[in-house]
C-alpha atoms as a PDB file:
ATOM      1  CA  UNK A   1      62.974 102.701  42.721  1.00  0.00           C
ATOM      2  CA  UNK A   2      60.933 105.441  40.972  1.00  0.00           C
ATOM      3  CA  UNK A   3      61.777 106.989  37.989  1.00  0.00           C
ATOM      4  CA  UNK A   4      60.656 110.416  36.830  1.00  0.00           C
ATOM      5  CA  UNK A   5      61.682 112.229  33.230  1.00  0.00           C
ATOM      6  CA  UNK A   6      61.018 116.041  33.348  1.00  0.00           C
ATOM      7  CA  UNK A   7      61.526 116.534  29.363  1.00  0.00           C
ATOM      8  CA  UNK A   8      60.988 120.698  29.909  1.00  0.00           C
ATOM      9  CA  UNK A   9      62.623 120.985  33.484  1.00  0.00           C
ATOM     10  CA  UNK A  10      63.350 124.390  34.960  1.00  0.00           C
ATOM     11  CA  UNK A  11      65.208 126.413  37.890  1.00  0.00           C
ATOM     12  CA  UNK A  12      62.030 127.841  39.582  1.00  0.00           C
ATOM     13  CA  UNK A  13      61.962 131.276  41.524  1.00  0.00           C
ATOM     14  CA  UNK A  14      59.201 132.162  43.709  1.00  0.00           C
ATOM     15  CA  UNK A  15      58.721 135.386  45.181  1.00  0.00           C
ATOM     16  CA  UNK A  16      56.093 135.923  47.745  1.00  0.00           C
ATOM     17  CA  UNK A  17      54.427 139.137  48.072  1.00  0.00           C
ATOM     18  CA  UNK A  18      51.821 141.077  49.875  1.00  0.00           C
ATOM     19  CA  UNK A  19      49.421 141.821  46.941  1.00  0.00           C
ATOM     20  CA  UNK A  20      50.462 141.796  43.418  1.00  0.00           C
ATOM     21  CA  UNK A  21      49.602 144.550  41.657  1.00  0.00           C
ATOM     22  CA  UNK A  22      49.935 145.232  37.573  1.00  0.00           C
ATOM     23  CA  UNK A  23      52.257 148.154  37.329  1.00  0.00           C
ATOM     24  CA  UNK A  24      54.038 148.293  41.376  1.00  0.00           C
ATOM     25  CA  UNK A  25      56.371 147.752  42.871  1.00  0.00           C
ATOM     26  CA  UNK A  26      56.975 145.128  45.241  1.00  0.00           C
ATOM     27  CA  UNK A  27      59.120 144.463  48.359  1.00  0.00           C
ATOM     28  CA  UNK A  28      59.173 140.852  48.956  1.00  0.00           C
ATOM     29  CA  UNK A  29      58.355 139.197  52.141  1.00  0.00           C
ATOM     30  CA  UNK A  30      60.351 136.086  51.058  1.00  0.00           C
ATOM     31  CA  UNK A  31      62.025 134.275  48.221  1.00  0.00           C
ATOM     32  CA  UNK A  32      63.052 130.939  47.208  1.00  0.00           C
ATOM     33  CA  UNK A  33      64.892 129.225  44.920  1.00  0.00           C
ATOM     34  CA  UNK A  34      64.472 125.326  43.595  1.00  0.00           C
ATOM     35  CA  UNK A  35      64.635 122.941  41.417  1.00  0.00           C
ATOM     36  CA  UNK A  36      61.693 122.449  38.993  1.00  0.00           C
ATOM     37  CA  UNK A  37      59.448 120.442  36.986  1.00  0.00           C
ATOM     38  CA  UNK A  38      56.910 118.328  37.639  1.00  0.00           C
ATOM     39  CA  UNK A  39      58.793 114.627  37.606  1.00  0.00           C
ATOM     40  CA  UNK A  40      61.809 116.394  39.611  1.00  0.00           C
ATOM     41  CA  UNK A  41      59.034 117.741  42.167  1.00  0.00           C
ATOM     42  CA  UNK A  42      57.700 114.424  42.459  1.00  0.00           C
ATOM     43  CA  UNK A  43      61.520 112.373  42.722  1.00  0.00           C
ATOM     44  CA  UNK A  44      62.143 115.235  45.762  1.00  0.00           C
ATOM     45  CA  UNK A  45      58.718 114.640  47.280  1.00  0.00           C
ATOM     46  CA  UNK A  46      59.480 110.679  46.901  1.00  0.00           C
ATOM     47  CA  UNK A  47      63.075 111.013  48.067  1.00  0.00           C
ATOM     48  CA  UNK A  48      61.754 113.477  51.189  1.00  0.00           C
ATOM     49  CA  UNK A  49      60.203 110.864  52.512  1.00  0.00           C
ATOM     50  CA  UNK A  50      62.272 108.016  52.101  1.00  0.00           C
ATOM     51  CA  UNK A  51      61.431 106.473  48.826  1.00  0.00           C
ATOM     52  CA  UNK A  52      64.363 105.820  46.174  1.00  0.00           C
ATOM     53  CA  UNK A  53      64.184 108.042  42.969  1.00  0.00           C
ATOM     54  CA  UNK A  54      65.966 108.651  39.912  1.00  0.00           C
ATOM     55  CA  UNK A  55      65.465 112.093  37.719  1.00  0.00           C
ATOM     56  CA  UNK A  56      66.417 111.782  33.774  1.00  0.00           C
ATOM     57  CA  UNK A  57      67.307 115.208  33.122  1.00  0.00           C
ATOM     58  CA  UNK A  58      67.967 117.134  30.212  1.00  0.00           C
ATOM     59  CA  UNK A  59      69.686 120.005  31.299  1.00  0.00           C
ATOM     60  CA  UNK A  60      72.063 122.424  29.126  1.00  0.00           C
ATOM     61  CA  UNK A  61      74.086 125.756  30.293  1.00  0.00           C
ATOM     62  CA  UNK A  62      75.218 127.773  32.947  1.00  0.00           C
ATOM     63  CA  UNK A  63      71.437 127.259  34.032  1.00  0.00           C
ATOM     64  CA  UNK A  64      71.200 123.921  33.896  1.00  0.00           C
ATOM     65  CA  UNK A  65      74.644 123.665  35.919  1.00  0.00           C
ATOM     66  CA  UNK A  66      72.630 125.734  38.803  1.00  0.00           C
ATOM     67  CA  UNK A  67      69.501 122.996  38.441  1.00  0.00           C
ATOM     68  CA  UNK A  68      72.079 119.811  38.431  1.00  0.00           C
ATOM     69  CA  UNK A  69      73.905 122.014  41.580  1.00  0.00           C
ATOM     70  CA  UNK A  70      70.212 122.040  43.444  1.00  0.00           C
ATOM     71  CA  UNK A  71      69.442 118.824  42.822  1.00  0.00           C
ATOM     72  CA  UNK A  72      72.814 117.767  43.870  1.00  0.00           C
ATOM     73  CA  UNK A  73      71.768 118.419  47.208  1.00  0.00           C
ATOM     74  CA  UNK A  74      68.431 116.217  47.138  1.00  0.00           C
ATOM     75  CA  UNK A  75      69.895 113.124  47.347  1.00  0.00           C
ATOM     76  CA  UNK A  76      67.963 112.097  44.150  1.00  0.00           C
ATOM     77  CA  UNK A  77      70.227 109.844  41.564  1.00  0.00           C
ATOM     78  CA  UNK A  78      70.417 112.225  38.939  1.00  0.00           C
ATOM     79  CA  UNK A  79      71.155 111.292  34.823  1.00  0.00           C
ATOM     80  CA  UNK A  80      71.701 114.866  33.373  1.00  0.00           C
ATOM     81  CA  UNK A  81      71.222 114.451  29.041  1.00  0.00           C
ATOM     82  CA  UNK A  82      73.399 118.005  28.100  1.00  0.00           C
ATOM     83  CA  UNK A  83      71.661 119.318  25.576  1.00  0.00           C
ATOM     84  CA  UNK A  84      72.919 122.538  23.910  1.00  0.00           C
ATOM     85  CA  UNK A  85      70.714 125.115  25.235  1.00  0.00           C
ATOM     86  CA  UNK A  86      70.126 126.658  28.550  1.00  0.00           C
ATOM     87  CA  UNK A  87      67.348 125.097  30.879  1.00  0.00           C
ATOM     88  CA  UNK A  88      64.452 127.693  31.210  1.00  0.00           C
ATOM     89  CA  UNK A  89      64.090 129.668  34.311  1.00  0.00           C
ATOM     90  CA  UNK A  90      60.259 130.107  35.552  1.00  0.00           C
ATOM     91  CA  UNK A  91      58.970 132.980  38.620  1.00  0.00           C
ATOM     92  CA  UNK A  92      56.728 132.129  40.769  1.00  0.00           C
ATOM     93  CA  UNK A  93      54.566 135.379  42.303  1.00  0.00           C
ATOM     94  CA  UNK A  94      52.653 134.179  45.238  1.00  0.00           C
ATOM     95  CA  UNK A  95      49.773 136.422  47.537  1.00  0.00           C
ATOM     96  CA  UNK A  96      48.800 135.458  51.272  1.00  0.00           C
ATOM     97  CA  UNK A  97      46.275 134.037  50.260  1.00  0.00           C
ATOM     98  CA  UNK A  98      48.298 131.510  48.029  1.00  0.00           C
ATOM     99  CA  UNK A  99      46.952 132.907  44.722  1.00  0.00           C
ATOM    100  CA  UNK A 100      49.860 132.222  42.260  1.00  0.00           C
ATOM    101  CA  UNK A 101      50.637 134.127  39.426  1.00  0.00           C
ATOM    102  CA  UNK A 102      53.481 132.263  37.445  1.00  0.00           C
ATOM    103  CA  UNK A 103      55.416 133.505  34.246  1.00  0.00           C
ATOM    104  CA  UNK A 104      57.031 130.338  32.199  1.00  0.00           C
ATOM    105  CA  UNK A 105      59.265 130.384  30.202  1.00  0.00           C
ATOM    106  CA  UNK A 106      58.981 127.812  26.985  1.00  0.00           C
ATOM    107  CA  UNK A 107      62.083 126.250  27.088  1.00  0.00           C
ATOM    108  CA  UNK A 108      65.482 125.006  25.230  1.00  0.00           C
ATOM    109  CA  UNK A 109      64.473 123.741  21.818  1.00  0.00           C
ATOM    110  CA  UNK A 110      65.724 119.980  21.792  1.00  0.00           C
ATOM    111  CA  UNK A 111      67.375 118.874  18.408  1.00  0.00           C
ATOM    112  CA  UNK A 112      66.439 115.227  17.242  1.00  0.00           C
ATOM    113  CA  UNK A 113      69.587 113.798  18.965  1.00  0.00           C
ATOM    114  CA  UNK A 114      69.296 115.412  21.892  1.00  0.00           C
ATOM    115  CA  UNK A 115      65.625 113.662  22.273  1.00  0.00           C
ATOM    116  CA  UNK A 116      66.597 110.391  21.130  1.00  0.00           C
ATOM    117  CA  UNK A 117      68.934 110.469  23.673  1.00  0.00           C
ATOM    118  CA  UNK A 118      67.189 111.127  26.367  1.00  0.00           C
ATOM    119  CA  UNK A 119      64.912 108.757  25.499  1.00  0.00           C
ATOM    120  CA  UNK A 120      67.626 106.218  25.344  1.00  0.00           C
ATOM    121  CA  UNK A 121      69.013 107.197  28.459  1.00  0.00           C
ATOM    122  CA  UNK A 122      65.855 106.802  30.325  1.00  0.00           C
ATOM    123  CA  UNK A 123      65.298 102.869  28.891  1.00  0.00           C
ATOM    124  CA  UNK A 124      68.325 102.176  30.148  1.00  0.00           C
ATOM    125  CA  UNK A 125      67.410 103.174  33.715  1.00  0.00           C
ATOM    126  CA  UNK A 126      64.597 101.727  34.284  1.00  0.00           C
ATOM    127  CA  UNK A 127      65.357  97.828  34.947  1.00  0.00           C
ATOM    128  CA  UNK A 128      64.904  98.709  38.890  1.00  0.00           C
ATOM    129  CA  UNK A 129      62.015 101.080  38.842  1.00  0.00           C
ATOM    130  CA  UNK A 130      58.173 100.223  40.236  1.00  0.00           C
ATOM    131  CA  UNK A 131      57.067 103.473  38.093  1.00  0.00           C
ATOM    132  CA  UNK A 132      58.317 105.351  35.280  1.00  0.00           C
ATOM    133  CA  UNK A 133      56.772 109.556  35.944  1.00  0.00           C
ATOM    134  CA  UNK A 134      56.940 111.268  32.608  1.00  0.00           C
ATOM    135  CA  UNK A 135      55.217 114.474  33.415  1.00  0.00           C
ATOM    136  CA  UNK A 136      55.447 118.147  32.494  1.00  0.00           C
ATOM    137  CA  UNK A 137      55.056 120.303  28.937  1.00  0.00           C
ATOM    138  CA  UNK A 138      57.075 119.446  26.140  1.00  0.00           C
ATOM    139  CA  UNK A 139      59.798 121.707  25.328  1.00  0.00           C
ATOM    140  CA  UNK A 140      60.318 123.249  21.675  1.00  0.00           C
ATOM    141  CA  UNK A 141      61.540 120.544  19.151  1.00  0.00           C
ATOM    142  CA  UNK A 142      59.435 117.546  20.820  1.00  0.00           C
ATOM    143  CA  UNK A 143      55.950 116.337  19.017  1.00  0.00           C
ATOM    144  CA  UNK A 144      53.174 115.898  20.732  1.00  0.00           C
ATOM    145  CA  UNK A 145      53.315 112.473  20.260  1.00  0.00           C
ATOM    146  CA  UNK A 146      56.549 111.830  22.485  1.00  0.00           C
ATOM    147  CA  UNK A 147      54.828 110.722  26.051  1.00  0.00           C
ATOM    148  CA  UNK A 148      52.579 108.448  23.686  1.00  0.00           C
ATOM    149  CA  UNK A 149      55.805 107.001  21.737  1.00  0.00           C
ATOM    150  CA  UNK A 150      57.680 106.971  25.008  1.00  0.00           C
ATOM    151  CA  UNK A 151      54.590 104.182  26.427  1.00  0.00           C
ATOM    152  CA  UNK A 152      55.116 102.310  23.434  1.00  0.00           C
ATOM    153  CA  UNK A 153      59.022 101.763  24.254  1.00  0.00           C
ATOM    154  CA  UNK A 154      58.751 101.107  27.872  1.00  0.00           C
ATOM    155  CA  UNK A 155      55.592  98.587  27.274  1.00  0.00           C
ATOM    156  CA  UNK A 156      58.504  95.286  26.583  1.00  0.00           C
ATOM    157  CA  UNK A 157      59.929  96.393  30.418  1.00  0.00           C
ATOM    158  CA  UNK A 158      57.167  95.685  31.997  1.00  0.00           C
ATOM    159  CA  UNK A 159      57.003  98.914  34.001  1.00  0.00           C
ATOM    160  CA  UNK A 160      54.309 101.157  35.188  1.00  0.00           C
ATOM    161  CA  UNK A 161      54.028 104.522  33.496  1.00  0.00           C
ATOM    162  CA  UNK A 162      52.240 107.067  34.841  1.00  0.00           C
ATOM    163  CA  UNK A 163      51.862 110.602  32.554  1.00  0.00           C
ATOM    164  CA  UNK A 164      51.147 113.832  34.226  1.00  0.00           C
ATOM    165  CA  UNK A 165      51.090 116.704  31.300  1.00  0.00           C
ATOM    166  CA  UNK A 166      48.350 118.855  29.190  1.00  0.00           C
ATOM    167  CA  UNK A 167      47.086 119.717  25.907  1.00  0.00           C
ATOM    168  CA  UNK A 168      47.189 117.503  22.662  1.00  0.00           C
ATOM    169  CA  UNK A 169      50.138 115.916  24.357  1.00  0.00           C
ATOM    170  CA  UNK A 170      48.062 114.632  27.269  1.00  0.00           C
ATOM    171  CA  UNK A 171      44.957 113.353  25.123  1.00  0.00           C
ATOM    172  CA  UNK A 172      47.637 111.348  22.721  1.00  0.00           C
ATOM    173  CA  UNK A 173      49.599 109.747  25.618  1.00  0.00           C
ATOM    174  CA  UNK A 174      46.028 108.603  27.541  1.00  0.00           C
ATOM    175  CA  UNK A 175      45.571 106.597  23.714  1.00  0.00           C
ATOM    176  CA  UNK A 176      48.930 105.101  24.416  1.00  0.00           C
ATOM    177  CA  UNK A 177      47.632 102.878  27.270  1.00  0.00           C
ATOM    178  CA  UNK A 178      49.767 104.628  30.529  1.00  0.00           C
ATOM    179  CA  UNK A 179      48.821 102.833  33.956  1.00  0.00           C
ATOM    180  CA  UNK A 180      47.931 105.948  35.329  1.00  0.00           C
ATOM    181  CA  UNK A 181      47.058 109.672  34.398  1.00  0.00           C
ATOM    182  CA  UNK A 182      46.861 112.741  36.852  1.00  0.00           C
ATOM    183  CA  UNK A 183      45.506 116.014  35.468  1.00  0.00           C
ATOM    184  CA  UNK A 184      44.074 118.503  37.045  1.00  0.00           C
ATOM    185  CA  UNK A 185      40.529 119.885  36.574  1.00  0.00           C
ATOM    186  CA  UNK A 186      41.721 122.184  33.901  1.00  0.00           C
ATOM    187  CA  UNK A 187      43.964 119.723  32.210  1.00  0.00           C
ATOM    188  CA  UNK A 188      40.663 116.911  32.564  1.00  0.00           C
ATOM    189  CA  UNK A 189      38.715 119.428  31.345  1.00  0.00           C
ATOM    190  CA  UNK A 190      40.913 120.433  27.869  1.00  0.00           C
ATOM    191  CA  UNK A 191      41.156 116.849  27.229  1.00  0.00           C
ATOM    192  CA  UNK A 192      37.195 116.169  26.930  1.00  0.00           C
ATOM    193  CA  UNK A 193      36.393 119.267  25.236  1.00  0.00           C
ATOM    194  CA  UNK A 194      33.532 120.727  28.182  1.00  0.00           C
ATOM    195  CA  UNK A 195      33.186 122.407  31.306  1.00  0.00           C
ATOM    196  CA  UNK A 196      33.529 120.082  34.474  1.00  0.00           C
ATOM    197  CA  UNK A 197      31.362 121.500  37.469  1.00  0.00           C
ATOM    198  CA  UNK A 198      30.723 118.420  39.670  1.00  0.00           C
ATOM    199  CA  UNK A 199      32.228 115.497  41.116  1.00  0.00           C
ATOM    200  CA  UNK A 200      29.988 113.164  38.789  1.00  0.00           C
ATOM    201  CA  UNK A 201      31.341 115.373  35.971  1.00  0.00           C
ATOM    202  CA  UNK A 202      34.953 114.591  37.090  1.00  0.00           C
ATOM    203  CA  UNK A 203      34.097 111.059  37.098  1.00  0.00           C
ATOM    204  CA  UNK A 204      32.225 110.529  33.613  1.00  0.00           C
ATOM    205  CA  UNK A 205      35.424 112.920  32.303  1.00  0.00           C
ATOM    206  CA  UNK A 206      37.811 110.465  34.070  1.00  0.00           C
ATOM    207  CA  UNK A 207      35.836 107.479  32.804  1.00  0.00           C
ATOM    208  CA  UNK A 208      35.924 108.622  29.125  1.00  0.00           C
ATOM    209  CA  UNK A 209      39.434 108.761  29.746  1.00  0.00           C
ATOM    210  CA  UNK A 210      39.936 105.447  30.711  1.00  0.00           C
ATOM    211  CA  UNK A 211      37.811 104.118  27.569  1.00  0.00           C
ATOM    212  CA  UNK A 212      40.746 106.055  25.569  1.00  0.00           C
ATOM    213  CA  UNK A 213      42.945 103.765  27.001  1.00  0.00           C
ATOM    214  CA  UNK A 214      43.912 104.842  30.771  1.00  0.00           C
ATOM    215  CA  UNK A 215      44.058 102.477  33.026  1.00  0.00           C
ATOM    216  CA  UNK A 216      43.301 104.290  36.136  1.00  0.00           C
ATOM    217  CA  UNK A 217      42.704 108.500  36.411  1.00  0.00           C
ATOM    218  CA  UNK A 218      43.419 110.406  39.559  1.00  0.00           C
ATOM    219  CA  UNK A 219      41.953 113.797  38.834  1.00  0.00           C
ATOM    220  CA  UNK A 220      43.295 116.805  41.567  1.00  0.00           C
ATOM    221  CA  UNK A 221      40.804 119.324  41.936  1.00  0.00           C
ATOM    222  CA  UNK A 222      42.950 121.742  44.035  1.00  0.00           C
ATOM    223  CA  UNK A 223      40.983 123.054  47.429  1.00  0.00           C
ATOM    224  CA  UNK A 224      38.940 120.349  46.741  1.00  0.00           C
ATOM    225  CA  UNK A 225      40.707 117.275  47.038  1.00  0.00           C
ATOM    226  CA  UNK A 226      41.026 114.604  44.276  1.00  0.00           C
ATOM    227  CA  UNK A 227      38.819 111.826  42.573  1.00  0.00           C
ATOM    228  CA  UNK A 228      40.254 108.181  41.720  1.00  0.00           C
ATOM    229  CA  UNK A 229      38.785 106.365  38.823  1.00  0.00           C
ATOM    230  CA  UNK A 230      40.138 102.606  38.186  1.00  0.00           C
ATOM    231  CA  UNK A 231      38.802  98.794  38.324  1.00  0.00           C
ATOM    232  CA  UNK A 232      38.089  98.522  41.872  1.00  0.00           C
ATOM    233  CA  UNK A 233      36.101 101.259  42.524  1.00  0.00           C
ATOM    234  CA  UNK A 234      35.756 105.692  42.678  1.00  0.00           C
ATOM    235  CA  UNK A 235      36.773 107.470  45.604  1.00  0.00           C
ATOM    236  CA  UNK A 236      36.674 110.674  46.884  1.00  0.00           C
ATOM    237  CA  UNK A 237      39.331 112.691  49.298  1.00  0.00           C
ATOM    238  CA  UNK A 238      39.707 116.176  50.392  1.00  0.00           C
ATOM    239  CA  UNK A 239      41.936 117.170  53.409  1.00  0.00           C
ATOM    240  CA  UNK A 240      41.972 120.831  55.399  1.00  0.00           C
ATOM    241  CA  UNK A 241      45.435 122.711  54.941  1.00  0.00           C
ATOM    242  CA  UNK A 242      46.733 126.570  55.818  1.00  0.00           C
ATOM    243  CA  UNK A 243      47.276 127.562  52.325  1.00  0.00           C
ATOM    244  CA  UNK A 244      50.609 129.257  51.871  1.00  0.00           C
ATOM    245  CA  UNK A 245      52.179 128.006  48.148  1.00  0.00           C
ATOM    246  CA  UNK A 246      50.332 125.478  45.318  1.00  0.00           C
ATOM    247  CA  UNK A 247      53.055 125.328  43.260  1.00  0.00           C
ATOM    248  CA  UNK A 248      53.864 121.947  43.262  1.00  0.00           C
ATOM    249  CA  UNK A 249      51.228 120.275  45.223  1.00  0.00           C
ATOM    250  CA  UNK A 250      50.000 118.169  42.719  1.00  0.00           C
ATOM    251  CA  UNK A 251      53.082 116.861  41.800  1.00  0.00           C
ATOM    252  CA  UNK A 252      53.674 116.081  45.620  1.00  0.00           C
ATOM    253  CA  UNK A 253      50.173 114.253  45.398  1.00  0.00           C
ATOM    254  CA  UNK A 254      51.284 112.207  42.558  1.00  0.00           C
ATOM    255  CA  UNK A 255      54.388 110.948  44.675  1.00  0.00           C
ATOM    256  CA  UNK A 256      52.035 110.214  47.882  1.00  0.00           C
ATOM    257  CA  UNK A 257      49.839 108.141  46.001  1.00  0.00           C
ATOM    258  CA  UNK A 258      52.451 106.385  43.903  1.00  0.00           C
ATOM    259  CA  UNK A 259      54.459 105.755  47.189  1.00  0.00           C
ATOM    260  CA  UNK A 260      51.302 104.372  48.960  1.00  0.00           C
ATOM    261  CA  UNK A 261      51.370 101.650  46.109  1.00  0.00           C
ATOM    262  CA  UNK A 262      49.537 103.724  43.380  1.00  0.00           C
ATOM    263  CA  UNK A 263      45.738 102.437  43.950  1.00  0.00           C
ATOM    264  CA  UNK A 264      42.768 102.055  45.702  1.00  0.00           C
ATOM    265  CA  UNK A 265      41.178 104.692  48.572  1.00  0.00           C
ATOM    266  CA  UNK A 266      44.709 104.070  50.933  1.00  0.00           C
ATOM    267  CA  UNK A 267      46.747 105.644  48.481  1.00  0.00           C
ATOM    268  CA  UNK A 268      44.249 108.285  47.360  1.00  0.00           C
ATOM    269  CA  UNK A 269      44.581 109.297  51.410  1.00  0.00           C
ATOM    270  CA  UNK A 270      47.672 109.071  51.093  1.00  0.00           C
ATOM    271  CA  UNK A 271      48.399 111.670  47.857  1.00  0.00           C
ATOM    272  CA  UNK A 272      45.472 114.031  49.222  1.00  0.00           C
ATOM    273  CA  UNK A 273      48.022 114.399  52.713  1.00  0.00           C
ATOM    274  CA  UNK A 274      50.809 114.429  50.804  1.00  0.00           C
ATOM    275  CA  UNK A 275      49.343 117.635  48.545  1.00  0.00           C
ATOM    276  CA  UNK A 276      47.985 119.439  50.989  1.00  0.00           C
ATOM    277  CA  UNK A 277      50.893 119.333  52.999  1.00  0.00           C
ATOM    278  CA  UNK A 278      52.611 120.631  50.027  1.00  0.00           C
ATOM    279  CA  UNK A 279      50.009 123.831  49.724  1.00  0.00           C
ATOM    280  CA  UNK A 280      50.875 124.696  53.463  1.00  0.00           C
ATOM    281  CA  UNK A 281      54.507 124.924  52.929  1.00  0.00           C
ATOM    282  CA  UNK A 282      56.401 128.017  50.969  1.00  0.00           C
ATOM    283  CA  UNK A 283      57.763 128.341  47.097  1.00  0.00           C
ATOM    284  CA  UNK A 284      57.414 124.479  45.826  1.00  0.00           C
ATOM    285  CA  UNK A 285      58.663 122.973  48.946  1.00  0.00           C
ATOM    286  CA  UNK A 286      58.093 119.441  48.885  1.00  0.00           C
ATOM    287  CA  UNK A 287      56.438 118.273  52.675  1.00  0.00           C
ATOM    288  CA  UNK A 288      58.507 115.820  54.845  1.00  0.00           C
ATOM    289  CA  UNK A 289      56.801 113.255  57.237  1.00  0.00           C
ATOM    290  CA  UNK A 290      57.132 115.843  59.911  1.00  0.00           C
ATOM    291  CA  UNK A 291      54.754 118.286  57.179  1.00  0.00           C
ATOM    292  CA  UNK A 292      52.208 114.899  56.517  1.00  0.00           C
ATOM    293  CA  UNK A 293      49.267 115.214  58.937  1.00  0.00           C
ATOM    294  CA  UNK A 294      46.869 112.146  57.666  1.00  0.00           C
ATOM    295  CA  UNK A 295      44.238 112.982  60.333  1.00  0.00           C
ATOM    296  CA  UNK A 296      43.185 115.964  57.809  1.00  0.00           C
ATOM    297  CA  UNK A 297      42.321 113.926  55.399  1.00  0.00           C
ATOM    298  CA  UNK A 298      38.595 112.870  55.097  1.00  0.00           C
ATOM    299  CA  UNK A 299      37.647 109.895  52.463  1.00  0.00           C
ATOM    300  CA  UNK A 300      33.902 109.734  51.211  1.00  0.00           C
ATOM    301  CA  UNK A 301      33.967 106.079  49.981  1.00  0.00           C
ATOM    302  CA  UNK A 302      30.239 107.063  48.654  1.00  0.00           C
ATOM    303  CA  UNK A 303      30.578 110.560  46.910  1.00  0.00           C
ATOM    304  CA  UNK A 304      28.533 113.325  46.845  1.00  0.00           C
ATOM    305  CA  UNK A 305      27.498 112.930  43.467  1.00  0.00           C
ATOM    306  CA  UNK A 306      26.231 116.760  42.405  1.00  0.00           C
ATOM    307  CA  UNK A 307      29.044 118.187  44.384  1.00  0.00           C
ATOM    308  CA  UNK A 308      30.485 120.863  43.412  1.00  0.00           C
ATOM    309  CA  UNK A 309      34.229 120.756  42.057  1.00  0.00           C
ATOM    310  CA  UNK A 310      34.798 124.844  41.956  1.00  0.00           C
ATOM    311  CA  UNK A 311      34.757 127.501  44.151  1.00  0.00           C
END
């Protein structure tokens, strides 16, 4: 069993488009409508492909009745925590060329009950999981310290936690000691304070993390694959994909690698398939095993150090 907490979850629109343009107006080609957050995206890529997953989720209103509906039909053993306002609803705008603009909205601001509940309600559902996934931005109400606080009170269990967020609550929760951190380039970047160009940048950044405290780092670096940093070695993966939708991709490469038994170069192969099966597929679609193709995926067990990691 996995179990993922999405603190800030969200019903997630996305609206595909021609070409965006400031000022327009636009006749979309397609639209979708889902369940979102990143530890929801990852218990529906989990649960897509046969993998058990439970989703602590705090969801309040006639919009959070809509994202308990969608999830409903998910099969994903959902623990809704009501909370007193409505669950934030986010729009996805995305080009043919998969360039996403996104407008977020900040969320429900979550009195002190409400998040000692849910905290309390996520201890005690976790005496069957492999991994706990606490991932995604904090809503209004919740310090920066909670994913950090959160380690602390799930280190007597004895499970795995794995954090997948940004900002100051990223760099305290890597302090905290999780088993495993995924940011992205951007997020790895924030949280060392410099510009990231190559893949030995990625790995010094991701190595500086672990000193912090992480145990193991698996940096995404979008068209570019991912890094993994931990004891037994660094690898490098990238895999080829049709680009059609990001959103969500790197939460669908968190749930490959964690299903794949969350180290070493198999499960890095693993999450790098899993994510760019995600980018081929429309809105934040999670990819099936009929949407994994793991003969796109090429490992370089010796990477190219001066690499570039940008466009």
């Amino acid at each position: 069993m996995f179990v993922t907490l999405t603190a800030n979850p969200s019903v997630d629109r996305t609206v595909e488009v021609d070409r965006l343009t400031r000022g327009g107006l636009h006749r979309a080609a397609g639209a979708t409508v889902e369940p979102g957050g990143k530890g929801i995206n990852v218990a529906r890529a989990l649960v897509r492909n046969g993998h058990q997953a439970r989703a602590v989720v705090p969801a309040g209103g006639a919009e959070g009745d809509q994202l308990i509906s969608l999830l409903e039909h998910c099969d994903i053993d959902v623990v809704r925590v009501r909370t007193e306002e409505p669950v934030r609803s986010n729009i996805s705008v995305v080009e043919p060329d998969a360039t996403v603009t996104k407008l977020n909205e900040i969320g429900p601001r979550l009195s002190a009950r409400e998040i000692e509940t849910m905290c309390d309600v996520l201890l005690a559902n976790v005496a069957d999981a492999r991994w706990v996934v606490a991932a995604g931005s904090l809503p209004p109400g919740v310090d920066e310290d909670f994913y950090a606080a959160l380690i602390g009170r799930l280190a007597p269990t004895g499970v795995q936690v794995v954090v997948d967020t940004s900002g100051p609550a990223f760099r305290a929760s890597v302090k905290a000691g999780p088993a495993l951190v995924k940011p992205n380039l951007d997020e790895l970047e924030e949280a060392v304070g410099r510009r990231l160009d190559t893949v030995r940048h990625v790995v010094d950044a991701a190595q500086e993390l672990r000193s912090l405290g992480a145990g193991k780092v698996l940096a995404s670096l979008g068209s570019k694959g991912a890094v993994l940093v931990e004891d037994a070695g660094i690898w490098c993966a990238n895999a080829s994909a049709e680009p059609r939708s990001s959103v969500g991709a790197g939460d669908a490469m968190l749930a490959g690698f964690l299903a794949a038994g969350g180290s070493g170069p198999q499960a890095l192969a693993t999450a790098v398939a899993w994510g760019a099966a995600a980018v081929s597929l429309p809105g934040s679609t999670m990819p099936g095993p009929e949407d994994v193709e793991a003969r796109r995926v090429r490992m370089d067990p010796q990477p190219g150090w001066d690499e570039k990691v940008r466009e």
